[in-house]
Protein backbone atom coordinates (compact mmCIF):
# COMPACT_ATOMS: atom_id res chain seq x y z
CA UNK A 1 -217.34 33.38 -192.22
CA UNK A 2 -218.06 34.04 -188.70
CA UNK A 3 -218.46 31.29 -185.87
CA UNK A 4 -218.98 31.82 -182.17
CA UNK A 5 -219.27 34.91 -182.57
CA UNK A 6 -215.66 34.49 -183.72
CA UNK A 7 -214.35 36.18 -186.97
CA UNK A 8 -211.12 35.54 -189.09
CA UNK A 9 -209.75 38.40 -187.26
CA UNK A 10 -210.70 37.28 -183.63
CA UNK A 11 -208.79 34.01 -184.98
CA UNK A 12 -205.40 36.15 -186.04
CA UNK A 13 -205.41 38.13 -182.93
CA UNK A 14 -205.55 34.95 -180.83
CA UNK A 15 -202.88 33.48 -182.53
CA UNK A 16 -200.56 36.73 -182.20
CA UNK A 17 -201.52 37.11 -178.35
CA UNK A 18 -200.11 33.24 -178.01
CA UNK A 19 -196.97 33.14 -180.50
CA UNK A 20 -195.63 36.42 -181.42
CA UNK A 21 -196.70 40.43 -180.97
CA UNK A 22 -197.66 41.95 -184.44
CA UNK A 23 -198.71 45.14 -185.62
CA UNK A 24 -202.06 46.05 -187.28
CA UNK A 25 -200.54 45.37 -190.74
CA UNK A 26 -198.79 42.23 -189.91
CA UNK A 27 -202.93 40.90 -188.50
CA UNK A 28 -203.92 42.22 -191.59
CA UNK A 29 -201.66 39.72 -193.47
CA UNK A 30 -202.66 36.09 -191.49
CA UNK A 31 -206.09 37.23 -191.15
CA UNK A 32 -205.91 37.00 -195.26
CA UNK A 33 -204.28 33.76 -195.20
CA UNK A 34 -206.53 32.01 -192.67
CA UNK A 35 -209.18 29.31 -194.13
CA UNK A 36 -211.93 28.32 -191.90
CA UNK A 37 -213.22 25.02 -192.18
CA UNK A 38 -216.19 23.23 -190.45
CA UNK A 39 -216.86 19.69 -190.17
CA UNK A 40 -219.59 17.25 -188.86
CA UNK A 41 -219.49 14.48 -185.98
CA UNK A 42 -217.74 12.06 -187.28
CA UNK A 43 -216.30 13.72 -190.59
CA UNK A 44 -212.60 13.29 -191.87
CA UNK A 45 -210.64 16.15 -192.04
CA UNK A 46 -207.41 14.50 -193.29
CA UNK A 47 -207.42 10.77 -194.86
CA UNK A 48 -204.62 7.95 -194.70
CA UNK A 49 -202.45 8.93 -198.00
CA UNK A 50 -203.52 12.42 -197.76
CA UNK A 51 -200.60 15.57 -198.20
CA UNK A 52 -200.78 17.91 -195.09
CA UNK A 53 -200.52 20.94 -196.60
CA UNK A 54 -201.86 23.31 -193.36
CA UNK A 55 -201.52 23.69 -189.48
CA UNK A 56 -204.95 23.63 -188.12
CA UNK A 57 -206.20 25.79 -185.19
CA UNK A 58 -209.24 24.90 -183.19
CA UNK A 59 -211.77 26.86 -182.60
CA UNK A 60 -214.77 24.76 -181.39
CA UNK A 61 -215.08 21.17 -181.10
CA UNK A 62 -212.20 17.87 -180.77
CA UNK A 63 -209.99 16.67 -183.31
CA UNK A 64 -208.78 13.11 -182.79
CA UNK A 65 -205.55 11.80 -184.76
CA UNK A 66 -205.38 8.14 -185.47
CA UNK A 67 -203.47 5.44 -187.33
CA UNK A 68 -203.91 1.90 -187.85
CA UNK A 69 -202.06 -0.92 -186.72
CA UNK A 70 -202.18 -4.86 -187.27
CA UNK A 71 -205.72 -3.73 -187.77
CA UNK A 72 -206.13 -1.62 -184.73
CA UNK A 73 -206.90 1.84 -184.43
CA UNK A 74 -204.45 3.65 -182.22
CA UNK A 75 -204.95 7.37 -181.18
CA UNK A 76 -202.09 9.55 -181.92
CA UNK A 77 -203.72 13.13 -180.09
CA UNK A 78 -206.37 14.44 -179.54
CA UNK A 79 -207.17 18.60 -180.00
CA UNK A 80 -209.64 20.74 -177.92
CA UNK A 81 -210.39 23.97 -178.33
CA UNK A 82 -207.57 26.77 -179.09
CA UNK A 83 -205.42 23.94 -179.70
CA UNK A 84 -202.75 23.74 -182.94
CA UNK A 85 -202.92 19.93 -184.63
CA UNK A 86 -201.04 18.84 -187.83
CA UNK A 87 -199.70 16.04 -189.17
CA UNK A 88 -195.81 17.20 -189.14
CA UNK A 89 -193.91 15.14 -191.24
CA UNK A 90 -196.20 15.08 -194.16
CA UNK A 91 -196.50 18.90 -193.64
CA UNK A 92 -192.73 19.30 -194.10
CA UNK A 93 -191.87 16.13 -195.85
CA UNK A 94 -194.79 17.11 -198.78
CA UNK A 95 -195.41 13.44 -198.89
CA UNK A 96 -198.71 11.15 -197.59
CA UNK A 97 -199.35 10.75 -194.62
CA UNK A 98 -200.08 7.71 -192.60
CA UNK A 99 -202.60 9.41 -189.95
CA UNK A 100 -206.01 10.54 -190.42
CA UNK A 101 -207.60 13.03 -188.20
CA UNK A 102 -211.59 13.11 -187.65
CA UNK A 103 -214.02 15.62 -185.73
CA UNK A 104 -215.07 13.69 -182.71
CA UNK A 105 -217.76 16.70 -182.48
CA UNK A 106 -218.93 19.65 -184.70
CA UNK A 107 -216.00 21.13 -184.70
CA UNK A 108 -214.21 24.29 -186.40
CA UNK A 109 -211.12 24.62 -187.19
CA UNK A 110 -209.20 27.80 -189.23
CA UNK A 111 -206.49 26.64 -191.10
CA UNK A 112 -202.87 28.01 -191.98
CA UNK A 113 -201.53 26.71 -195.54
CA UNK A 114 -197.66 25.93 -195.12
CA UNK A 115 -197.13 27.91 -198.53
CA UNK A 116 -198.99 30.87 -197.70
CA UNK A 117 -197.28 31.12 -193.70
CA UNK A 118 -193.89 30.55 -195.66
CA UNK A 119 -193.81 33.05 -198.50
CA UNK A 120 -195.08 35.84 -195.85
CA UNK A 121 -192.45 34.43 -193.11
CA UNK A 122 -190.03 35.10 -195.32
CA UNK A 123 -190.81 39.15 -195.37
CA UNK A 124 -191.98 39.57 -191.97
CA UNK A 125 -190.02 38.58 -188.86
CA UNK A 126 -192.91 38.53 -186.50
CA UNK A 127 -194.98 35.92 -188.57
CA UNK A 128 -191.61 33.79 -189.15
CA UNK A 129 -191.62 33.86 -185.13
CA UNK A 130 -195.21 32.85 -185.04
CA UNK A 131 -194.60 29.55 -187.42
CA UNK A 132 -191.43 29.12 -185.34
CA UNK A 133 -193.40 28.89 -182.44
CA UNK A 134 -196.23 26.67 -183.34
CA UNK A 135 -193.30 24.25 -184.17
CA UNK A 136 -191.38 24.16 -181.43
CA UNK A 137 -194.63 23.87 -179.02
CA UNK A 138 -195.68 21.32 -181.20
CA UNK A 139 -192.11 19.25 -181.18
CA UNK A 140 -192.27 20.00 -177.39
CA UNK A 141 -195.47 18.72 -176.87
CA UNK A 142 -194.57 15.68 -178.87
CA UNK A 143 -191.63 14.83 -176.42
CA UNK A 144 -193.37 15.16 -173.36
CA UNK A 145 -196.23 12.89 -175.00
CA UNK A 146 -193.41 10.34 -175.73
CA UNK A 147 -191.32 10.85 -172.56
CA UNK A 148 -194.60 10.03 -170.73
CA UNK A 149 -195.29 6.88 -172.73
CA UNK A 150 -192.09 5.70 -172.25
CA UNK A 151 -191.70 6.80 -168.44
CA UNK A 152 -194.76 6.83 -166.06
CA UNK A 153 -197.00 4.44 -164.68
CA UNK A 154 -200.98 4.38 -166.01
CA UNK A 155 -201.81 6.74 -162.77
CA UNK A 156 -199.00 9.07 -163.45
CA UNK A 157 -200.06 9.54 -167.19
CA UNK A 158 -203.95 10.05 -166.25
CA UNK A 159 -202.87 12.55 -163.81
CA UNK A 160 -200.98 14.30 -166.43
CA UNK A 161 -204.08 14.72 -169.16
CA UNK A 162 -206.29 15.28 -166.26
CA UNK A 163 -204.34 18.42 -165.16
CA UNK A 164 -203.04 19.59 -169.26
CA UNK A 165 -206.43 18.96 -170.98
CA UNK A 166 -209.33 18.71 -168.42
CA UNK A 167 -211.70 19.27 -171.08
CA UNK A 168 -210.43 16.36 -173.28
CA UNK A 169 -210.90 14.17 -170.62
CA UNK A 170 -214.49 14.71 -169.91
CA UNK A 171 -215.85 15.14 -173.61
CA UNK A 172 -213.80 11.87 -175.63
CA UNK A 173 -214.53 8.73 -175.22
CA UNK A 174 -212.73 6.61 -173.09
CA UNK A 175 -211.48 4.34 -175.46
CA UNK A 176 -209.38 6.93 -177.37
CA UNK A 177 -208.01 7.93 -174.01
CA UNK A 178 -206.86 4.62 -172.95
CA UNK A 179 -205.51 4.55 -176.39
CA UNK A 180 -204.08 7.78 -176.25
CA UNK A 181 -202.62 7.05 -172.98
CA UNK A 182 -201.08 3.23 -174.40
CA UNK A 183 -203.37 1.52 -171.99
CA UNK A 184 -206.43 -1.09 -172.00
CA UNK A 185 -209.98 0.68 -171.32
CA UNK A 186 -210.24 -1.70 -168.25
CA UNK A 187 -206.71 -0.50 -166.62
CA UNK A 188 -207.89 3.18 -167.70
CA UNK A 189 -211.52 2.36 -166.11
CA UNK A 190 -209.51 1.13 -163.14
CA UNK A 191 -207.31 4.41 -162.72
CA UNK A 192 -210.45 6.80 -162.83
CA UNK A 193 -211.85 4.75 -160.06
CA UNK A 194 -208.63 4.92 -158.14
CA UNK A 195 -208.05 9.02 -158.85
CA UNK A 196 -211.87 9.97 -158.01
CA UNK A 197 -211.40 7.53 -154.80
CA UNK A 198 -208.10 9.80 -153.74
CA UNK A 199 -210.24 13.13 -154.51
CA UNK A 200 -213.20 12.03 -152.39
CA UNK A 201 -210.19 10.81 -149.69
């Protein structure tokens, strides 16, 4: 399957240039363990009670991750382009999870099955430091997200997803953001005005 012009190996090299250097055999071997997947606006890639069983790369498109709460929907993250997204503790744990993820656009996404990236981590140092990697910038990521919540005004925390994922900003829809960010869409609507007010200042 190629996309964008894209192909499993364009994928594999990406993912080496980011996490770990690898030799032509070692691209060989998660270039044959890649699974690309494609999904419509508004298609679910992983359900409520669904196992994680992969880490998902995107390619093209935006991946939201949501739960549900006293009958809400809150947004959990959100994925853009060359961006890793997984639902962690049902990936490790092996049990369901409680989040769903849907493609907020046409979106592709090449998938890395846990069993496959373990049984060749285990004979080849270089892709055991590319799974390391992808977890510990995805536990990283995680705290910061949290640390934020927890820590900085609305402004502060706009700011922040303005300057990390520009892109994000401009293509989701607000309402995710504001939940995303823990906020109302009127105090998010109210902190756009005020940060295009200071650029035009």
């Amino acid at each position: 399957m190629t996309t964008l012009g894209l192909t499993p190996r364009d994928v594999a090299r990406e993912l080496a240039r980011r996490y770990s250097t690898m030799t032509h055999d070692e691209l060989d071997v998660l270039e044959s363990i890649l699974v690309p997947l494609k999904y419509q606006k508004g298609e679910i890639i992983l359900k409520e009670g669904d196992v994680c069983r992969s880490i998902y790369w995107v390619v093209k498109g935006l991946v939201r991750q949501f739960y549900f709460k006293n009958g809400k929907e809150l947004t959990e993250y959100m994925a853009t382009e060359n961006t890793i997204c997984m639902c962690i503790e049902s990936l490790f744990k092996e049990q369901p999870t409680h989040l769903q993820m849907m493609a907020l656009e046409p979106t592709i996404i090449y998938a890395l099955p846990k069993a496959a990236l373990e049984r060749e981590a285990i004979k080849n140092v270089n892709i055991q430091m590319l799974y390391r990697k992808i977890l510990e910038e995805s536990l990283i990521f995680s705290q910061i997200h949290a640390d934020m919540l927890r820590f900085e005004s609305a402004q502060d925390r706009y700011a922040k997803l303005v300057k990390r994922s520009p892109q994000l900003v401009l293509r989701a829809p607000l309402v995710y953001i504001a939940s995303y960010l823990q906020m109302t869409p009127e105090t998010l609507s109210r902190v756009r005005t005020s940060a295009l007010l200071e650029d035009k200042g």
